[in-house]
N, C-alpha and C. Protein backbone atom coordinates (compact mmCIF):
# COMPACT_ATOMS: atom_id res chain seq x y z
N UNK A 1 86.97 178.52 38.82
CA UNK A 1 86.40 179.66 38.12
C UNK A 1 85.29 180.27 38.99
N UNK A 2 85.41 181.51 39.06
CA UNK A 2 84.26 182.48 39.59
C UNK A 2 83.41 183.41 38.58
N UNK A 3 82.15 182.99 38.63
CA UNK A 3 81.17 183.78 37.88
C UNK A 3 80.53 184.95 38.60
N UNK A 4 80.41 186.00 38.55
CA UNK A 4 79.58 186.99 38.88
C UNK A 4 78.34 187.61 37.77
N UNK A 5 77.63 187.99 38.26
CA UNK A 5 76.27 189.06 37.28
C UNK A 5 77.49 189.00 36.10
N UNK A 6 78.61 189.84 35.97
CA UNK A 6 78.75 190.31 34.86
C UNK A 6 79.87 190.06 34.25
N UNK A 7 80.81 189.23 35.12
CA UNK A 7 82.46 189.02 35.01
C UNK A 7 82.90 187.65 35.12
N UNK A 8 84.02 186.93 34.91
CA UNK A 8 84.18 185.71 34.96
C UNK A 8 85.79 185.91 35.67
N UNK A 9 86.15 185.04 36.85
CA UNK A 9 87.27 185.29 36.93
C UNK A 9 87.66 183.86 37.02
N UNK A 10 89.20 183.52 36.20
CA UNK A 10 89.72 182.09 36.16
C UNK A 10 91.19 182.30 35.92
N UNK A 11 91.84 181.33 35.85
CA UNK A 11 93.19 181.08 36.17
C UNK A 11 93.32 181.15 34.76
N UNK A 12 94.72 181.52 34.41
CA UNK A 12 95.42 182.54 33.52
C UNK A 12 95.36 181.32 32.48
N UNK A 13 96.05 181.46 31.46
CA UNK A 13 96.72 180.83 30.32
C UNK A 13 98.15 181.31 30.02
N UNK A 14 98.71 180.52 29.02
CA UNK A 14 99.95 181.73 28.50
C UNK A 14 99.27 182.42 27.38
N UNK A 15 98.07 182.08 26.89
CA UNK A 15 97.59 183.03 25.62
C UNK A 15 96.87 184.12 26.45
N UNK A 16 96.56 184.48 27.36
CA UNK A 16 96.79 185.24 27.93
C UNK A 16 97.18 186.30 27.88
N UNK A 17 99.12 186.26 28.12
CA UNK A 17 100.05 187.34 28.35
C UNK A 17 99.97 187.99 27.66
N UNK A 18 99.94 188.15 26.38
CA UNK A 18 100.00 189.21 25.23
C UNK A 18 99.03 190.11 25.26
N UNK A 19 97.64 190.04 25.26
CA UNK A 19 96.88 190.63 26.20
C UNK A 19 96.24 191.05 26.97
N UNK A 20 96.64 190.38 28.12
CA UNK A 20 97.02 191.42 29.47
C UNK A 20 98.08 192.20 29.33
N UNK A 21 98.95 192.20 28.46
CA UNK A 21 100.03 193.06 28.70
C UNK A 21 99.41 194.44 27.52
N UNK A 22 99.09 193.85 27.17
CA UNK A 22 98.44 194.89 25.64
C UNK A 22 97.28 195.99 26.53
N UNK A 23 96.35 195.67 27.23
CA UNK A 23 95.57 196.46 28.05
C UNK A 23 95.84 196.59 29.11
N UNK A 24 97.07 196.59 29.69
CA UNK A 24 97.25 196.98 31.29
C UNK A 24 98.86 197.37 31.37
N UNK A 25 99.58 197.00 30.62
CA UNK A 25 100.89 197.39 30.46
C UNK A 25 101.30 198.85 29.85
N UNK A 26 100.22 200.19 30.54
CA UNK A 26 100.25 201.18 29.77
C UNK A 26 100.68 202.07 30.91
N UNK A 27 101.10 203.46 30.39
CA UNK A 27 101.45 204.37 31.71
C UNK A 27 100.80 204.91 32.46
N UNK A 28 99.05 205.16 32.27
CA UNK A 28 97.80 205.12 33.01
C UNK A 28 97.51 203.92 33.99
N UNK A 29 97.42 202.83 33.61
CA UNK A 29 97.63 201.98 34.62
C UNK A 29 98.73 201.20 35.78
N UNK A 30 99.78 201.17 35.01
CA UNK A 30 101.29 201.13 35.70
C UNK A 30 101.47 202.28 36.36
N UNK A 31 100.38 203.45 36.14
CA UNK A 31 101.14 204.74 37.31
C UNK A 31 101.46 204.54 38.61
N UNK A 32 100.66 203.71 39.34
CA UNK A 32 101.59 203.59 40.65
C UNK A 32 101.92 201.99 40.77
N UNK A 33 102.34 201.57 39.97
CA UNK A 33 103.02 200.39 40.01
C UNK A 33 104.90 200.42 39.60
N UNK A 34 105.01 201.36 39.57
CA UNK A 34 106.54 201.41 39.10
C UNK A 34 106.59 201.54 37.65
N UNK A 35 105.69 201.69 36.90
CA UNK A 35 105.66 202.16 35.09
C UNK A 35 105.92 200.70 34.67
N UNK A 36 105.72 200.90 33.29
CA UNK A 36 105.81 200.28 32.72
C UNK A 36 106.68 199.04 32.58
N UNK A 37 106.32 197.72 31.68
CA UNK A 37 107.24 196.98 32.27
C UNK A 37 107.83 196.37 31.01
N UNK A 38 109.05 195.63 31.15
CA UNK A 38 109.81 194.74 29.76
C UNK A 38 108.50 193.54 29.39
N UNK A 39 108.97 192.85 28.41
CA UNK A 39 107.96 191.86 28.22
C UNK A 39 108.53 190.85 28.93
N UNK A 40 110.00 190.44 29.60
CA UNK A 40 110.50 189.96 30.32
C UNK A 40 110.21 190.03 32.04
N UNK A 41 109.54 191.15 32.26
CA UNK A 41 109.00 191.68 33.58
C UNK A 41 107.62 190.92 33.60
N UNK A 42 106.93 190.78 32.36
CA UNK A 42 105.54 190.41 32.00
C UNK A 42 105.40 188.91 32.50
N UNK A 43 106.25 188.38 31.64
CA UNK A 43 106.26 186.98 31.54
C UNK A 43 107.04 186.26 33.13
N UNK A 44 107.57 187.20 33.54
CA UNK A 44 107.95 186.46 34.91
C UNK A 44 106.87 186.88 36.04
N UNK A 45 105.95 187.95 35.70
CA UNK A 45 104.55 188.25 36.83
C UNK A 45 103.53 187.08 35.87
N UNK A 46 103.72 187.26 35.09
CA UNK A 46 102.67 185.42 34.74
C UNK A 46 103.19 184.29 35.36
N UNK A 47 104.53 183.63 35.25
CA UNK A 47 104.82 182.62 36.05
C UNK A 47 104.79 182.51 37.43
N UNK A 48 105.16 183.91 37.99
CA UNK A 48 104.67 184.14 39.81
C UNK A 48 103.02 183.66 39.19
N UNK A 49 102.35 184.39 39.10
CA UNK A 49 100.67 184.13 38.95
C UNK A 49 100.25 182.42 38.93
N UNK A 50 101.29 181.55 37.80
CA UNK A 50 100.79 180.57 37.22
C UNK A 50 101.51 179.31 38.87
N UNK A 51 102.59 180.39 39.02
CA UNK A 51 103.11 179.20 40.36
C UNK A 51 102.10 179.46 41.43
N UNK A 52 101.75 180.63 42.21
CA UNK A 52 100.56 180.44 43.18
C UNK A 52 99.57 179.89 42.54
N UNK A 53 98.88 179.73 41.69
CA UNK A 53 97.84 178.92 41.66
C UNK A 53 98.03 177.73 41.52
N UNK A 54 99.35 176.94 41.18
CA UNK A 54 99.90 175.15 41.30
C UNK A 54 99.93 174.87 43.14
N UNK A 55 100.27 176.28 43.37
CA UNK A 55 100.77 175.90 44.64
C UNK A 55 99.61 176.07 46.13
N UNK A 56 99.01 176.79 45.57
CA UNK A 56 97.86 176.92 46.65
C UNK A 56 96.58 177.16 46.39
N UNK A 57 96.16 177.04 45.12
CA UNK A 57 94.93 176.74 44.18
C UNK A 57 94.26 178.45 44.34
N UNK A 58 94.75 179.23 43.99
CA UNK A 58 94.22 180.19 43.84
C UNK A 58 95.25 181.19 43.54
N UNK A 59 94.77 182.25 43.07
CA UNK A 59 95.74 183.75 42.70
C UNK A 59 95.11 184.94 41.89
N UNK A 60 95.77 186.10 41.69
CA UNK A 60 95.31 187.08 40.51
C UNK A 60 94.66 186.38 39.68
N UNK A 61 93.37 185.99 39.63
CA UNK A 61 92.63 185.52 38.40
C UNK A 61 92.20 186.82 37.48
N UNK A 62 92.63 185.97 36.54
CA UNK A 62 92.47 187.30 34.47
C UNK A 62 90.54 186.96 35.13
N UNK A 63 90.03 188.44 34.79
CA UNK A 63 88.80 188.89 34.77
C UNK A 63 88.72 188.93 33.25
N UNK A 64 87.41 188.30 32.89
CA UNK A 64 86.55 188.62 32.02
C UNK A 64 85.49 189.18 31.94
N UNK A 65 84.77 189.83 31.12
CA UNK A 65 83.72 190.22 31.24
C UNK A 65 82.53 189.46 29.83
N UNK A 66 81.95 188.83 31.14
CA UNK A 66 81.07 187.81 30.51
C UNK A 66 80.02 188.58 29.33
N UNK A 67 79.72 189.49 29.09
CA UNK A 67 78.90 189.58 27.39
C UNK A 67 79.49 189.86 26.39
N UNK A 68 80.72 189.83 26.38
CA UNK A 68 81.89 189.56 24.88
C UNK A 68 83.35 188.83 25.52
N UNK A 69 83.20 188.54 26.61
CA UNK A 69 84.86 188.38 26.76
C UNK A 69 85.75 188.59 26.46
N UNK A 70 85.64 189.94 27.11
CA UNK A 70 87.20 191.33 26.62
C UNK A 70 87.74 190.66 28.80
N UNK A 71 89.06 190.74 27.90
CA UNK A 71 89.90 190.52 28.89
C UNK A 71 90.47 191.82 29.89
N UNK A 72 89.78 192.27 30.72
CA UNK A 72 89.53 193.24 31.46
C UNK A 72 90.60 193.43 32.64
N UNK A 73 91.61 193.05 33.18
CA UNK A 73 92.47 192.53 33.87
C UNK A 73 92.65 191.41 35.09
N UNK A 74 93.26 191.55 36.22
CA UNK A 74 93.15 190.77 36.78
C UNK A 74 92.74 191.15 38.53
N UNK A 75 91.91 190.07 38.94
CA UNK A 75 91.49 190.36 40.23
C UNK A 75 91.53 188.84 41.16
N UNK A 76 92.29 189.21 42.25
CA UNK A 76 92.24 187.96 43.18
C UNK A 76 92.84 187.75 44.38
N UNK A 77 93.49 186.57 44.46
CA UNK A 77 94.17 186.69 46.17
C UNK A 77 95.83 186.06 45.67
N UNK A 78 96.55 186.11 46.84
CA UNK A 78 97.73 185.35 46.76
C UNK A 78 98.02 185.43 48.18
N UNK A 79 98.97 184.53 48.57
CA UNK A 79 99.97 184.45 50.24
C UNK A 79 101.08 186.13 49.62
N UNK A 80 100.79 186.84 50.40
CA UNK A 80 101.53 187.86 50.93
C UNK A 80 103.50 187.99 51.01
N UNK A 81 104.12 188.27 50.15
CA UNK A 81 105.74 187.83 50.66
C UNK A 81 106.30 188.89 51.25
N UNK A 82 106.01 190.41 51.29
CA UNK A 82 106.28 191.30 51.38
C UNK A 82 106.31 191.85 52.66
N UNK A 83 107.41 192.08 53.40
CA UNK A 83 107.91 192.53 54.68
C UNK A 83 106.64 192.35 55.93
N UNK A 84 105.95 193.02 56.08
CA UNK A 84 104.60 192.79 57.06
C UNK A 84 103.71 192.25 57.27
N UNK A 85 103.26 191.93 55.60
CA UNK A 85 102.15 191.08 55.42
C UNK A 85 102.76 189.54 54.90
N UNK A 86 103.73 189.31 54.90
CA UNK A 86 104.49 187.51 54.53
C UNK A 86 103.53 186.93 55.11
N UNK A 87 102.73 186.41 54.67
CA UNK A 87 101.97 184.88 55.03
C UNK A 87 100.52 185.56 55.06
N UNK A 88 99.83 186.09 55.04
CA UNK A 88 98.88 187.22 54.97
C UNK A 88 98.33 187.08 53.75
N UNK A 89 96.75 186.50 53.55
CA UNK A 89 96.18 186.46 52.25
C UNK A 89 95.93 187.78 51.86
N UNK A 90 96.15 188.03 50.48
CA UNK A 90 96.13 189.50 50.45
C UNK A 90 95.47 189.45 48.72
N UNK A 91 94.40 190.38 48.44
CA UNK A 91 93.74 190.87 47.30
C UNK A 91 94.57 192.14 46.81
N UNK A 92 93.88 191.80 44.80
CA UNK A 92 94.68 192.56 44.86
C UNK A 92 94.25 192.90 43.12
N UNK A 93 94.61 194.12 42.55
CA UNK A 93 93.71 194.08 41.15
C UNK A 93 94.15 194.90 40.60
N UNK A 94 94.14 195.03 39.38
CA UNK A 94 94.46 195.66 38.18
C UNK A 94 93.77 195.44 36.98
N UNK A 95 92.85 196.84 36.25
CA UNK A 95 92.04 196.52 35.46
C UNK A 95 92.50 197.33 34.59
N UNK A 96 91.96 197.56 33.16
CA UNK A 96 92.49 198.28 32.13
C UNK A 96 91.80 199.69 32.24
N UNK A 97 92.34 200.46 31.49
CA UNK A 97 91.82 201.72 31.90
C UNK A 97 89.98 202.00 31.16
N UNK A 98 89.48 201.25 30.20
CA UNK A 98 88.91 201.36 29.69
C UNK A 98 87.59 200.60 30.47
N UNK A 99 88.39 199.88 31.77
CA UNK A 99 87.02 199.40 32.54
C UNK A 99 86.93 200.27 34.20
N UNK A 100 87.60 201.16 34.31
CA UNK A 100 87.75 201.67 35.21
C UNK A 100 86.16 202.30 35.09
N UNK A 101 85.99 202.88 36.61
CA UNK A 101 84.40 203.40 36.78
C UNK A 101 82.90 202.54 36.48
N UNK A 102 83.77 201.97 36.33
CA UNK A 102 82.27 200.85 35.91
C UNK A 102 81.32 199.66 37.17
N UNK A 103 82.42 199.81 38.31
CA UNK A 103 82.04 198.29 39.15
C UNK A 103 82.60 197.30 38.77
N UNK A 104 83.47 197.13 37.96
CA UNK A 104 84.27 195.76 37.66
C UNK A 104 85.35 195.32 38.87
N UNK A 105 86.03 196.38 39.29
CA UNK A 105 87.25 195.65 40.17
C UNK A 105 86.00 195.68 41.53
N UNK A 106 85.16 196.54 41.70
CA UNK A 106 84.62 196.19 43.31
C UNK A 106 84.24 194.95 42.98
N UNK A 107 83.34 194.36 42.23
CA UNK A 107 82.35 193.14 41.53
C UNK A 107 83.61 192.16 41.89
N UNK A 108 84.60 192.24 41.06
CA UNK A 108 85.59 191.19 41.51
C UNK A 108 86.12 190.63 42.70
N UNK A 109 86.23 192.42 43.07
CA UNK A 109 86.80 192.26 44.29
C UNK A 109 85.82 191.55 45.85
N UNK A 110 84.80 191.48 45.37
CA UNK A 110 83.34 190.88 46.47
C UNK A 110 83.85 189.26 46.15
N UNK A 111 83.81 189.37 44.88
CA UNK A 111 83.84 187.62 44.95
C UNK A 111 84.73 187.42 44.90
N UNK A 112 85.92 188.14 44.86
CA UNK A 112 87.28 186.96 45.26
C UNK A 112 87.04 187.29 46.83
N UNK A 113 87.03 187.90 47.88
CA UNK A 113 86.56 188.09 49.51
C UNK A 113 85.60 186.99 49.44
N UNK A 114 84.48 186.61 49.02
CA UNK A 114 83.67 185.80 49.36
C UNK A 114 84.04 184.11 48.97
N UNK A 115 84.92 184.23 47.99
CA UNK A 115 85.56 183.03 47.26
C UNK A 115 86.66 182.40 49.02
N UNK A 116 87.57 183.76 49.23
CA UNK A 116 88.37 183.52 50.61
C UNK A 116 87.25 182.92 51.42
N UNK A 117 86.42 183.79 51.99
CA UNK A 117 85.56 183.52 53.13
C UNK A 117 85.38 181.66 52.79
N UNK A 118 85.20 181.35 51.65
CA UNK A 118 84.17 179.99 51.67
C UNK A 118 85.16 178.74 51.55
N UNK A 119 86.44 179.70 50.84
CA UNK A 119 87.36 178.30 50.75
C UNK A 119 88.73 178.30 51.91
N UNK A 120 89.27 179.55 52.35
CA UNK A 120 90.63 179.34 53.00
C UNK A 120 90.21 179.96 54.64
N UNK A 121 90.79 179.39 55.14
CA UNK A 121 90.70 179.25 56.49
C UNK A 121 91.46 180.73 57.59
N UNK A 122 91.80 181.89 56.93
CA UNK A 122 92.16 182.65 56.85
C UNK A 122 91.25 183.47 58.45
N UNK A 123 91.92 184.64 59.29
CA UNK A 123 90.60 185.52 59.65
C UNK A 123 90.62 186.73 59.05
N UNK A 124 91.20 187.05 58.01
CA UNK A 124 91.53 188.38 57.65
C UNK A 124 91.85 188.25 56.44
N UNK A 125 92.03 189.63 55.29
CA UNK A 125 92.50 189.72 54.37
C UNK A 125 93.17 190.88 53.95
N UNK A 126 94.40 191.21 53.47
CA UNK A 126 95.46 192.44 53.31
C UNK A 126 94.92 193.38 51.88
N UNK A 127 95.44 194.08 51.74
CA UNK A 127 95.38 195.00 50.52
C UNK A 127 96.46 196.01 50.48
N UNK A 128 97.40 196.06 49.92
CA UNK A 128 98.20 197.31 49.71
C UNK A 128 98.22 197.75 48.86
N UNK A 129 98.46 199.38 48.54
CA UNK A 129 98.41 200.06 47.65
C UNK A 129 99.79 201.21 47.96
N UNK A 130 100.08 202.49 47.24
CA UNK A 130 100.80 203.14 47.59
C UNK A 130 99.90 204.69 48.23
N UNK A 131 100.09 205.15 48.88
CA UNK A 131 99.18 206.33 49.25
C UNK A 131 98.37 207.39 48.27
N UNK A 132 99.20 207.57 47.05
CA UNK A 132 98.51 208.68 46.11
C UNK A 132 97.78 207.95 44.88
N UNK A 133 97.63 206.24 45.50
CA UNK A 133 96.53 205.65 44.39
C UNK A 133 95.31 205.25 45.47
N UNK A 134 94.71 206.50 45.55
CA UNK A 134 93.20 206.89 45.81
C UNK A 134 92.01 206.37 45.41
N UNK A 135 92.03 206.16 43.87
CA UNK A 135 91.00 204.94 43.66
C UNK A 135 91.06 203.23 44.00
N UNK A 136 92.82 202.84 44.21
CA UNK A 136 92.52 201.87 44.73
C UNK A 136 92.39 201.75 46.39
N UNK A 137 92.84 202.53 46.89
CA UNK A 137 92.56 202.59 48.63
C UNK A 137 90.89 202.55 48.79
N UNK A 138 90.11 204.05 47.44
CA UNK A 138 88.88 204.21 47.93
C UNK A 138 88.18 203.15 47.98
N UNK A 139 88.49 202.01 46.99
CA UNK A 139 87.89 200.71 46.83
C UNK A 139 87.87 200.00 48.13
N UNK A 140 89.35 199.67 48.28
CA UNK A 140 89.51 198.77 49.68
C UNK A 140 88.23 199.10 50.60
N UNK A 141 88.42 200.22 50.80
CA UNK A 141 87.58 200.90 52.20
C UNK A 141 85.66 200.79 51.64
N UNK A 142 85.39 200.67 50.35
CA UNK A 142 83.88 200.52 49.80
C UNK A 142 83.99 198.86 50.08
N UNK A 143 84.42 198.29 50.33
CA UNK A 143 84.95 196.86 50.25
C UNK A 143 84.63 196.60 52.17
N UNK A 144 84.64 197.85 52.40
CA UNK A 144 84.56 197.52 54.07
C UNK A 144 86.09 197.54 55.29
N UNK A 145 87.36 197.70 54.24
CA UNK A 145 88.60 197.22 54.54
C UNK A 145 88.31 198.43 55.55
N UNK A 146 89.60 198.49 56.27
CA UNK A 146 90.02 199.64 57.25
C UNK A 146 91.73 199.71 57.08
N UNK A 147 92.11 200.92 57.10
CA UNK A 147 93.82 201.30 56.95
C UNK A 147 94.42 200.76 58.31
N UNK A 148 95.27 200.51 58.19
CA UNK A 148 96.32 199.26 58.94
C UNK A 148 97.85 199.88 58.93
N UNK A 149 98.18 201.12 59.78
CA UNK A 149 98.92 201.71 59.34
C UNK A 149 100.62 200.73 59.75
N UNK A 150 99.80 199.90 60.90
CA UNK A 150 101.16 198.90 61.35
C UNK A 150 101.71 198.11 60.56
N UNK A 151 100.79 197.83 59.52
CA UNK A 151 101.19 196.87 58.40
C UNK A 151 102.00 197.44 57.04
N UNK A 152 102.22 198.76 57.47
CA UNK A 152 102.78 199.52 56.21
C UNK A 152 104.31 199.51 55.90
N UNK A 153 104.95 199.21 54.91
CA UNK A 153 106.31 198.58 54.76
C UNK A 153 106.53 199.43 53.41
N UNK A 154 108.10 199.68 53.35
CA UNK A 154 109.06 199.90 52.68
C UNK A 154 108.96 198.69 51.01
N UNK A 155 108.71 198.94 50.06
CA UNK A 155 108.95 197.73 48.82
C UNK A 155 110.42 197.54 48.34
N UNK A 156 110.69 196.18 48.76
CA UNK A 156 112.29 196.25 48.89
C UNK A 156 112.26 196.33 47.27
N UNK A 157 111.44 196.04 46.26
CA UNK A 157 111.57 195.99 44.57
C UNK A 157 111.89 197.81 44.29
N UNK A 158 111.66 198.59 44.90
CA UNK A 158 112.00 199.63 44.38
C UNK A 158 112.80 200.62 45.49
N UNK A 159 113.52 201.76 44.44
CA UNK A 159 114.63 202.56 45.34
C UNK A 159 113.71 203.55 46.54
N UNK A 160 114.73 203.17 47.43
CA UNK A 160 114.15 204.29 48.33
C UNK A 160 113.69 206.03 47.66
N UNK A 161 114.58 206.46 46.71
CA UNK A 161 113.53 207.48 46.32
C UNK A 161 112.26 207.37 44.93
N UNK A 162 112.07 206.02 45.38
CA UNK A 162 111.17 205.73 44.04
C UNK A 162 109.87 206.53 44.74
N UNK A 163 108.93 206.63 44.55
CA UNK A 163 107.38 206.92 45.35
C UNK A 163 106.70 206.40 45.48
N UNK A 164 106.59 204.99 44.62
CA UNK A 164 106.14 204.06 44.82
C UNK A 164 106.65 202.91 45.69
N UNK A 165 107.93 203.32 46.36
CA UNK A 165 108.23 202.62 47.48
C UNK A 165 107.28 202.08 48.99
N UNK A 166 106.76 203.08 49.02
CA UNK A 166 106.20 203.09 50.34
C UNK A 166 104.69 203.08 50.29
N UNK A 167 104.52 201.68 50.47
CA UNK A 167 102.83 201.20 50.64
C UNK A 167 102.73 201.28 52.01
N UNK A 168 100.89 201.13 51.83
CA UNK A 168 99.93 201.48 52.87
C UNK A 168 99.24 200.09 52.75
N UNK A 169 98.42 199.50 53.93
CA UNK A 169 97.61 198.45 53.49
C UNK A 169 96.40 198.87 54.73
N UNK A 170 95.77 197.97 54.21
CA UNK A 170 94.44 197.76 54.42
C UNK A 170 93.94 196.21 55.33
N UNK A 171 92.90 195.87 55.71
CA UNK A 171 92.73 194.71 56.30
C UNK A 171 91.33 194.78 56.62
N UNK A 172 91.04 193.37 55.93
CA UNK A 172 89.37 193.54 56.46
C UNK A 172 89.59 191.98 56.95
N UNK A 173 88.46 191.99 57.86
CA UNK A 173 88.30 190.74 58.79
C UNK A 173 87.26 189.51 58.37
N UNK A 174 87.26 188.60 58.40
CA UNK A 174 86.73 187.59 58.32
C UNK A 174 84.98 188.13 58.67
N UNK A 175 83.92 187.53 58.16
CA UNK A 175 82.70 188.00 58.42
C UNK A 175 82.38 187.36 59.78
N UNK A 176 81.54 187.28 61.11
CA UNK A 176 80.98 186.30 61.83
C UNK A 176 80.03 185.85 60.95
N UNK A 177 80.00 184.30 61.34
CA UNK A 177 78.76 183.90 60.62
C UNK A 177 78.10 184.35 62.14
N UNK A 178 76.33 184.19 61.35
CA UNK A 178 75.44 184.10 62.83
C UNK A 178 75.24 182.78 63.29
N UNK A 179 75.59 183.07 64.62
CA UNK A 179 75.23 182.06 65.22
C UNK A 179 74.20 180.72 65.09
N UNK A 180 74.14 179.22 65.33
CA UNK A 180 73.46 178.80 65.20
C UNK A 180 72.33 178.38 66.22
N UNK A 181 71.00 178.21 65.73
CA UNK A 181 70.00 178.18 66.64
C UNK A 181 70.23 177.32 67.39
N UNK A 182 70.11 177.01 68.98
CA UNK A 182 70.56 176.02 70.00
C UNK A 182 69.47 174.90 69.32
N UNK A 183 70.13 173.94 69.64
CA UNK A 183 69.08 172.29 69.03
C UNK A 183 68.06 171.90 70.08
N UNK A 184 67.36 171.77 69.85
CA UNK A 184 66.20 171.07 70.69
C UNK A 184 66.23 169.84 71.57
């Protein structure tokens, strides 16, 4: 579990699914995700979620927001499967529309980067989005990321004339630590 000032991020439940799907399963937020989804689409992006975190102790962790715990969506990391970035720790978020503008996904998005930095051995971290979702690119890049146009791939999940086919990613680098003072 990750605590921030104002958010809590932790590994899912199945009580959970119902809502997350209830506040994020809408056509404002699914806009550049391919729309909306079955509850069968739902429940198999929870078991991807619930298998990376058996399998490599981390993933999309469900965000809370710590002074009522409204389930706000999800923010975190996973291993990358997707054409360019396969093996590539990669962030990644979805919040409800009702927390948008607020600092919640950057807030998340610091401490799941700083959560990477302290626990996985990684030098880098991915982000993709599709080009005409602008608030999540603008994030990446407030985040420090930089556009990575080599890393940009075709989504074999949707048709070539879908529009949401064709992501863009992002990549920010591992911090240097500073150096340590020579020993005496």
């Amino acid at each position: 579990m990750i605590e921030t000032e104002r958010l809590i991020l932790r590994p899912w439940t199945q009580a959970d699914v119902a809502e997350f799907a209830r506040v994020t399963n809408t056509p404002a937020v699914r806009k550049h995700l391919g729309g909306v989804q079955t509850q069968a689409e739902i429940q198999a992006g929870f078991d991807r979620v619930g298998a990376c975190q058996a399998k490599n102790g981390f993933s999309f962790w469900i965000v809370e927001r710590r002074s009522d715990g409204a389930l706000l969506g999800f923010c975190g990391l996973k291993v990358g499967t997707e054409a360019s970035i396969a093996g590539e720790i990669e962030i990644g978020w979805r919040l409800r529309e009702d927390a948008w503008g607020q600092g919640y996904a950057r807030e998340a998005a610091q401490a799941s980067l700083a959560w990477a930095w302290e626990n996985l051995s990684c030098n880098r971290v991915v982000a993709v989005t599709i080009k005409e979702n602008t608030p999540s690119w603008g994030l990446m890049e407030r985040l420090g990321m930089r556009r990575t146009p080599e890393l940009d791939f075709e989504h074999p999940e949707f048709p070539a004339d879908n529009p949401v086919r064709y992501h863009i990613a992002y990549v920010i680098a591992r911090p240097n630590k500073a150096a340590s003072p020579p020993a005496d």
